[in-house]
PDB file of N, CA and C in Angstrom:
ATOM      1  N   UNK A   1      24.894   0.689   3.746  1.00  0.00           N
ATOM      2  CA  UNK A   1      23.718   0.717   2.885  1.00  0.00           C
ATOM      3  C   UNK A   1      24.133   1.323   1.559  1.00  0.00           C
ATOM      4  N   UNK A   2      23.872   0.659   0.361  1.00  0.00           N
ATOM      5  CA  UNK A   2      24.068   1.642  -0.555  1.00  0.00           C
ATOM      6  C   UNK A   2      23.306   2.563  -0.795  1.00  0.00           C
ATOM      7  N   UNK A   3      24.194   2.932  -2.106  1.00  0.00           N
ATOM      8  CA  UNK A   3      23.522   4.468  -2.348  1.00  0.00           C
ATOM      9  C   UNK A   3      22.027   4.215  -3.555  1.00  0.00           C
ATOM     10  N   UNK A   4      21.347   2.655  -3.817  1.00  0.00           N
ATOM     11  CA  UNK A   4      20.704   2.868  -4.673  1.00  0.00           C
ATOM     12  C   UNK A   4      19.453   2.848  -3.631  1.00  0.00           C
ATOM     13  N   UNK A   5      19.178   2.685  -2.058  1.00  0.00           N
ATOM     14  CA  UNK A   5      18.410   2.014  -1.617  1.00  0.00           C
ATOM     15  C   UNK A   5      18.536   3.477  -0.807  1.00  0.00           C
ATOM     16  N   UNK A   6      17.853   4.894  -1.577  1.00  0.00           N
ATOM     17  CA  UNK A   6      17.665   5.754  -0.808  1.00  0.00           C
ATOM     18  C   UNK A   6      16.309   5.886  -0.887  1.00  0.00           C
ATOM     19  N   UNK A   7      16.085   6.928   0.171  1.00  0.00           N
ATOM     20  CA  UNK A   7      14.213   7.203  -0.307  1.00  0.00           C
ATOM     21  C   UNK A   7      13.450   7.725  -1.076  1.00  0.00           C
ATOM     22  N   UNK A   8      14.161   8.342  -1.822  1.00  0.00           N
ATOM     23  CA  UNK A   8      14.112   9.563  -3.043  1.00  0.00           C
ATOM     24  C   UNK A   8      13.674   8.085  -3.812  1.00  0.00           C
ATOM     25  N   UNK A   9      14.203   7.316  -4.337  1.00  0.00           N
ATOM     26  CA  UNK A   9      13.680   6.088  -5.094  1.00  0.00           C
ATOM     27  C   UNK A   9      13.268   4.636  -4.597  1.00  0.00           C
ATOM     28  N   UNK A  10      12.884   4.857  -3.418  1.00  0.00           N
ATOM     29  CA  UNK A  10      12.338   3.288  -3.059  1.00  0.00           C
ATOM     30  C   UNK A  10      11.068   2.533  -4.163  1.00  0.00           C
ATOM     31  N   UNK A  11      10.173   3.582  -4.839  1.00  0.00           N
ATOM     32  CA  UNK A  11       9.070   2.969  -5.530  1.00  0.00           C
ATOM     33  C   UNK A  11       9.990   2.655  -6.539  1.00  0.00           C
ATOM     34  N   UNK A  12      10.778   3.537  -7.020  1.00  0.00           N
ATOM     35  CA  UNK A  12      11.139   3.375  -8.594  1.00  0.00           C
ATOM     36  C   UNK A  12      12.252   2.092  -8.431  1.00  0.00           C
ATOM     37  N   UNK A  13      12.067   1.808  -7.362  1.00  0.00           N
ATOM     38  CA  UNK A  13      13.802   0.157  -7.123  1.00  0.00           C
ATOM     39  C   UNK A  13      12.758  -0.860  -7.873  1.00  0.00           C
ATOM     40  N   UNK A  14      13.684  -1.428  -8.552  1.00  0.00           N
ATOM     41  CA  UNK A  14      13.642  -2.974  -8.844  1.00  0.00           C
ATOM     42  C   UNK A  14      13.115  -3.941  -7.409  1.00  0.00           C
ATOM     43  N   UNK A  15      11.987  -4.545  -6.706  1.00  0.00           N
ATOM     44  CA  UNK A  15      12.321  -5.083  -5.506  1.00  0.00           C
ATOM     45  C   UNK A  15      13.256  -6.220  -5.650  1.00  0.00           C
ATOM     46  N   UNK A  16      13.717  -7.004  -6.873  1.00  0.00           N
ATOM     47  CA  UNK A  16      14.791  -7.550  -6.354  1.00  0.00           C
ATOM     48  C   UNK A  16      16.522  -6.792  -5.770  1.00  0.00           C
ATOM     49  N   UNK A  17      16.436  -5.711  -5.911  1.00  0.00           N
ATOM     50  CA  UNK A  17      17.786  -4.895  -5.123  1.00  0.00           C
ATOM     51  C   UNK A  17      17.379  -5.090  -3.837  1.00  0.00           C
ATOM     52  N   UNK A  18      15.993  -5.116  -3.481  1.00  0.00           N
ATOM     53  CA  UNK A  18      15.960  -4.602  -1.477  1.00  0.00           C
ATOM     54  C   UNK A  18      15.603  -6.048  -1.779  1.00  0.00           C
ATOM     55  N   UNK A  19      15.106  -7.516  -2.163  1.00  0.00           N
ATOM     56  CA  UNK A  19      15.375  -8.377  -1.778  1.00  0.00           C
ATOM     57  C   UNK A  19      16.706  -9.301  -1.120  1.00  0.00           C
ATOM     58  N   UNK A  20      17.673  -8.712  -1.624  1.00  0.00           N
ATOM     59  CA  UNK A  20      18.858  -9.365  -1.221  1.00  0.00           C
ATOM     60  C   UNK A  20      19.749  -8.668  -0.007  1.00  0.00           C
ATOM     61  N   UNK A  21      18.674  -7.801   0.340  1.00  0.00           N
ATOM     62  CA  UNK A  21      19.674  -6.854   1.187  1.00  0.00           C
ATOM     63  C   UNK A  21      19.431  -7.570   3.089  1.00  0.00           C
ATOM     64  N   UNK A  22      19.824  -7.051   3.646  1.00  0.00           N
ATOM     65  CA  UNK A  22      20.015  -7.569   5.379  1.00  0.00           C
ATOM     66  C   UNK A  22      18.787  -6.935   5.833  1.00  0.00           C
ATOM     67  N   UNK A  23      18.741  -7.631   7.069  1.00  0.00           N
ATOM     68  CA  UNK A  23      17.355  -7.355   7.778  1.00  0.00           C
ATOM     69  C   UNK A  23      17.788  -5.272   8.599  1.00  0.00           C
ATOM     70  N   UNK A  24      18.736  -5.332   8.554  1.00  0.00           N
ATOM     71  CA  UNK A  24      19.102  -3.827   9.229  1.00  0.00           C
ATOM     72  C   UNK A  24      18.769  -2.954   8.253  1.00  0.00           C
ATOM     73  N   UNK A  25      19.231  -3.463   6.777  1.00  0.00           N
ATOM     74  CA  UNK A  25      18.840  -2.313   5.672  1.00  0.00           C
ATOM     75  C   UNK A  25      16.943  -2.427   5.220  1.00  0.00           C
ATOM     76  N   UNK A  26      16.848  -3.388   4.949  1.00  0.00           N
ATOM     77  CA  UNK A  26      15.555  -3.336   4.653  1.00  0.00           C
ATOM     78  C   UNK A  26      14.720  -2.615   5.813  1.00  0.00           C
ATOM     79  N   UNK A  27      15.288  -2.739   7.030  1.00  0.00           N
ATOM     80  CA  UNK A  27      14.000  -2.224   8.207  1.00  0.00           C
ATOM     81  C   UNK A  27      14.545  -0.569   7.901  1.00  0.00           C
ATOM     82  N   UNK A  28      15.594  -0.206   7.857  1.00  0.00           N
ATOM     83  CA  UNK A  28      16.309   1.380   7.589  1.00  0.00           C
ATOM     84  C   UNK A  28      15.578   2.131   6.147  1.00  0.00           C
ATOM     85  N   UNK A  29      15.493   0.909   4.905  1.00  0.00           N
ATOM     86  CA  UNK A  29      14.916   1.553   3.908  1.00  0.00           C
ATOM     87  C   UNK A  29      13.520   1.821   4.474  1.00  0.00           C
ATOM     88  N   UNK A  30      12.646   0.589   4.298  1.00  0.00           N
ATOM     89  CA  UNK A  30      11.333   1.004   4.836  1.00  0.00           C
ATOM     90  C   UNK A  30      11.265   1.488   5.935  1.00  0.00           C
ATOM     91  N   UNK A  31      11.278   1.909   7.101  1.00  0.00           N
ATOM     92  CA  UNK A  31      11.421   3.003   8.085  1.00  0.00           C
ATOM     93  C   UNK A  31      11.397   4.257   7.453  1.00  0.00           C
ATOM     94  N   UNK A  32      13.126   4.241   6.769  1.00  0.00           N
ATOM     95  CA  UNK A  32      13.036   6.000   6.326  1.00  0.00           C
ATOM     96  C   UNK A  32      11.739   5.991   5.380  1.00  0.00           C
ATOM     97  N   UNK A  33      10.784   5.496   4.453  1.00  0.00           N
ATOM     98  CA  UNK A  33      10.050   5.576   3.433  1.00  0.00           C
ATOM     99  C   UNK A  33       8.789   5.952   4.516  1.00  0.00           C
ATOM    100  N   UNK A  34       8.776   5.131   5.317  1.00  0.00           N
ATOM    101  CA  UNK A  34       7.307   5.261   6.188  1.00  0.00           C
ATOM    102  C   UNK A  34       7.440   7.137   7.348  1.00  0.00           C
ATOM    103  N   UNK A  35       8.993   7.023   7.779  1.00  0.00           N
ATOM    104  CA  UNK A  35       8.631   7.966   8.408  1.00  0.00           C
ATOM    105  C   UNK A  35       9.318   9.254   7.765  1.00  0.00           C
ATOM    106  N   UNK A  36       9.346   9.583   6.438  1.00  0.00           N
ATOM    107  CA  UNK A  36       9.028  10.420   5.196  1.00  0.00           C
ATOM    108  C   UNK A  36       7.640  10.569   4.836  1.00  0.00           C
ATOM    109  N   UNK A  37       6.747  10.119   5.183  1.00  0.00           N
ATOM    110  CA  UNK A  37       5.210  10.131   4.700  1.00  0.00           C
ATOM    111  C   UNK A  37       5.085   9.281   3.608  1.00  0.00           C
ATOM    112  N   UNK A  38       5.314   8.269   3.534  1.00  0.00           N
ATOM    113  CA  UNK A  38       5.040   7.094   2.563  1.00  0.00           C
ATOM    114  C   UNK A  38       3.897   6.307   3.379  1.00  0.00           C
ATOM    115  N   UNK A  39       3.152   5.712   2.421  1.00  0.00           N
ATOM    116  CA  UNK A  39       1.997   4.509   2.925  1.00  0.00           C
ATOM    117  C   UNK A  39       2.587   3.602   2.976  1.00  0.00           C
ATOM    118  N   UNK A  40       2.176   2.646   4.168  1.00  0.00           N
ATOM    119  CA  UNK A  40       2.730   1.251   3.957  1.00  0.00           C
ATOM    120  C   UNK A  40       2.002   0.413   2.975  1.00  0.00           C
ATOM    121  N   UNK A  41       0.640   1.283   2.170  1.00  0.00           N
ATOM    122  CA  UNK A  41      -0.161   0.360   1.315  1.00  0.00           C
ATOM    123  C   UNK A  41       0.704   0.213   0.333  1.00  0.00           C
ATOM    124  N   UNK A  42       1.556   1.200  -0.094  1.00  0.00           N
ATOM    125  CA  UNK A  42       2.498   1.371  -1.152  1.00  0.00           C
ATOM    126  C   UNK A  42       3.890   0.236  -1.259  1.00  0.00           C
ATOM    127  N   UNK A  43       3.905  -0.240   0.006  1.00  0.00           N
ATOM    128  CA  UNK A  43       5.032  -1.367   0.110  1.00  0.00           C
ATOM    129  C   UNK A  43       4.558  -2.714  -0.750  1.00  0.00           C
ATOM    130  N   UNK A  44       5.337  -3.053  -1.311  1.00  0.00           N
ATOM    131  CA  UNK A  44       4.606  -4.289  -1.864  1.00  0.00           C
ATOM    132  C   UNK A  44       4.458  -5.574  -1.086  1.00  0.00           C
ATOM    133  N   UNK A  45       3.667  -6.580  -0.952  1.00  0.00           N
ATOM    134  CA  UNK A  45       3.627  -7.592   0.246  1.00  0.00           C
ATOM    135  C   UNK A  45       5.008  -8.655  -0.010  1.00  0.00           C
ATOM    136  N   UNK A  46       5.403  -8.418  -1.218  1.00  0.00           N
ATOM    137  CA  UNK A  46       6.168  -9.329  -1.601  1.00  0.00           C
ATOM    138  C   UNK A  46       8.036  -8.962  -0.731  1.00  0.00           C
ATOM    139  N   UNK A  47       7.914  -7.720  -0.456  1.00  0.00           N
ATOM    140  CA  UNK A  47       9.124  -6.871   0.258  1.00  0.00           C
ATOM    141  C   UNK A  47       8.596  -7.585   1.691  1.00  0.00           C
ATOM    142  N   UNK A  48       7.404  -6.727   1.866  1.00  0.00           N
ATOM    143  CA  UNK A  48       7.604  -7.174   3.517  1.00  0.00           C
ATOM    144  C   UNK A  48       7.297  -9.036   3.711  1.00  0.00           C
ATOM    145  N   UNK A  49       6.399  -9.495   3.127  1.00  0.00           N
ATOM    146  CA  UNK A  49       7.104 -11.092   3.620  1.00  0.00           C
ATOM    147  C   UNK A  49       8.740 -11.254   3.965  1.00  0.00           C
ATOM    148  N   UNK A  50       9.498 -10.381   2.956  1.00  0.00           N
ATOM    149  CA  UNK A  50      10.697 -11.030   3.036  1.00  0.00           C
ATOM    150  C   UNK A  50      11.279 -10.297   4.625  1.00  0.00           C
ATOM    151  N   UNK A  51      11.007  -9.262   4.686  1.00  0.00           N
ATOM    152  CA  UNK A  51      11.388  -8.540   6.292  1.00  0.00           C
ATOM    153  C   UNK A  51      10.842 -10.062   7.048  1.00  0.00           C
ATOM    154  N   UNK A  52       9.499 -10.323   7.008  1.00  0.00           N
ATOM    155  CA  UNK A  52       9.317 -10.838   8.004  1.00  0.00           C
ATOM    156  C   UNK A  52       9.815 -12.157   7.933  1.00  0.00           C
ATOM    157  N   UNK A  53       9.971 -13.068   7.264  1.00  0.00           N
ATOM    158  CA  UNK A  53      11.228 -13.801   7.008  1.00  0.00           C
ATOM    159  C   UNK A  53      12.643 -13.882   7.881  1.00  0.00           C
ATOM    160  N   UNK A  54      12.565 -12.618   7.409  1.00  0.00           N
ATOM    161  CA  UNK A  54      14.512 -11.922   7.897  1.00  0.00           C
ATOM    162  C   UNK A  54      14.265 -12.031   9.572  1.00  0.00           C
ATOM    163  N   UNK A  55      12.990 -11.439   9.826  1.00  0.00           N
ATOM    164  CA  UNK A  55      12.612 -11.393  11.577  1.00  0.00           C
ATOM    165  C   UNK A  55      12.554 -12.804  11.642  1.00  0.00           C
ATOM    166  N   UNK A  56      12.301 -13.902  11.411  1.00  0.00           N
ATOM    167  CA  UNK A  56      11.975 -15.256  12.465  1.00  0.00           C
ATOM    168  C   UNK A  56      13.204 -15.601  11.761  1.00  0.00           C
ATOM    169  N   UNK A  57      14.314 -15.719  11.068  1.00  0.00           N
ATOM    170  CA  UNK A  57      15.616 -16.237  11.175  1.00  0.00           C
ATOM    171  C   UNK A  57      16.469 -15.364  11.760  1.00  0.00           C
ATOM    172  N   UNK A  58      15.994 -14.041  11.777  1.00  0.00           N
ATOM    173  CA  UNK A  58      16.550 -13.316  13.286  1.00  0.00           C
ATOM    174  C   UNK A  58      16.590 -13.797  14.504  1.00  0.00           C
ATOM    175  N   UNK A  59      15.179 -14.320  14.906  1.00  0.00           N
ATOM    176  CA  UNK A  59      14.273 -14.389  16.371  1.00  0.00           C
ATOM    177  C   UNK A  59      14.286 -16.625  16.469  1.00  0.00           C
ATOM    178  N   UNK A  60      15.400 -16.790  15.482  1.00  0.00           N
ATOM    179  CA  UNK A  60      15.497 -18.541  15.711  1.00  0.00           C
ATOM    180  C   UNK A  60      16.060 -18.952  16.810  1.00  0.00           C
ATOM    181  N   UNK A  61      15.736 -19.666  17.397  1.00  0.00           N
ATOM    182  CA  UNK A  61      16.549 -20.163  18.569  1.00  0.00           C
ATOM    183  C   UNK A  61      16.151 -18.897  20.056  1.00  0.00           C
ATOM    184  N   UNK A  62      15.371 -17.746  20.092  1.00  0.00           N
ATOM    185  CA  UNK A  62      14.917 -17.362  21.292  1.00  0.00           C
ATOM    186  C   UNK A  62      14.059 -18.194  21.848  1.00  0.00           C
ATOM    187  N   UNK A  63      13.695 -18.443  23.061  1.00  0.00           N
ATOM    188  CA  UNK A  63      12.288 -19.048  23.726  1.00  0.00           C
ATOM    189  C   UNK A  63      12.110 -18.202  24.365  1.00  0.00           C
ATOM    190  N   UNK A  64      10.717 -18.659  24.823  1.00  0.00           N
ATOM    191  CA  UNK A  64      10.211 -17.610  25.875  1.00  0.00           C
ATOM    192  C   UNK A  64      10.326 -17.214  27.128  1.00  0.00           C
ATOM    193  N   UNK A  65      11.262 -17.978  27.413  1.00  0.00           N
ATOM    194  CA  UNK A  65      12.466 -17.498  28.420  1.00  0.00           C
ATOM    195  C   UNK A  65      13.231 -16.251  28.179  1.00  0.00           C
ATOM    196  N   UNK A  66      13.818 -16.333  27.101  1.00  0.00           N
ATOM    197  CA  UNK A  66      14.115 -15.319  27.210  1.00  0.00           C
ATOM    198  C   UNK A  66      13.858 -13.812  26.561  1.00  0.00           C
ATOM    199  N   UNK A  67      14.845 -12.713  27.272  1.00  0.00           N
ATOM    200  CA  UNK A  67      14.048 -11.343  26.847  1.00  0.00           C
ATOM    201  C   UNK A  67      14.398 -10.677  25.710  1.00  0.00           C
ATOM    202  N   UNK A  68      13.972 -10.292  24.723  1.00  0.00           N
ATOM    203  CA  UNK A  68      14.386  -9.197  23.587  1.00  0.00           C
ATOM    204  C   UNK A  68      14.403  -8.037  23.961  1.00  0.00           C
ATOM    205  N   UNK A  69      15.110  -7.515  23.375  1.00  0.00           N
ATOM    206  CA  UNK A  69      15.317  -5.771  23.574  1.00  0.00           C
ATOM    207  C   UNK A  69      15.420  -5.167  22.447  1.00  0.00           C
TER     208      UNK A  69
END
């Protein structure tokens, strides 16, 4: 993870820096922001679409057969 995508500045980021980043960092940035006492109202929708994005080309090719962990 770099060092610009700490929590001390998640509001003040550009969201195109955490747009290009991996689904491990983006869930690590926002995580640490949320469980620091940040609102998730404060996330912009335009960040988390892209998480959730990152989750169903994560979650491509599971069925419901099988199990996640």
């Amino acid at each position: 993870m770099s060092s610009q995508l700490s929590l001390n500045n998640y509001l003040e980021m550009d969201e195109n820096n955490l747009m290009h980043e991996d689904l491990s960092t983006m869930l690590i940035v926002i995580g640490s922001y949320l469980y620091g006492g940040g609102d998730i109202q404060e996330i912009d929708h335009v960040i988390l679409d892209r998480v959730s994005e990152l989750i169903d080309k994560h979650l491509d090719g599971v069925t419901e057969n099988m199990s996640v962990h």
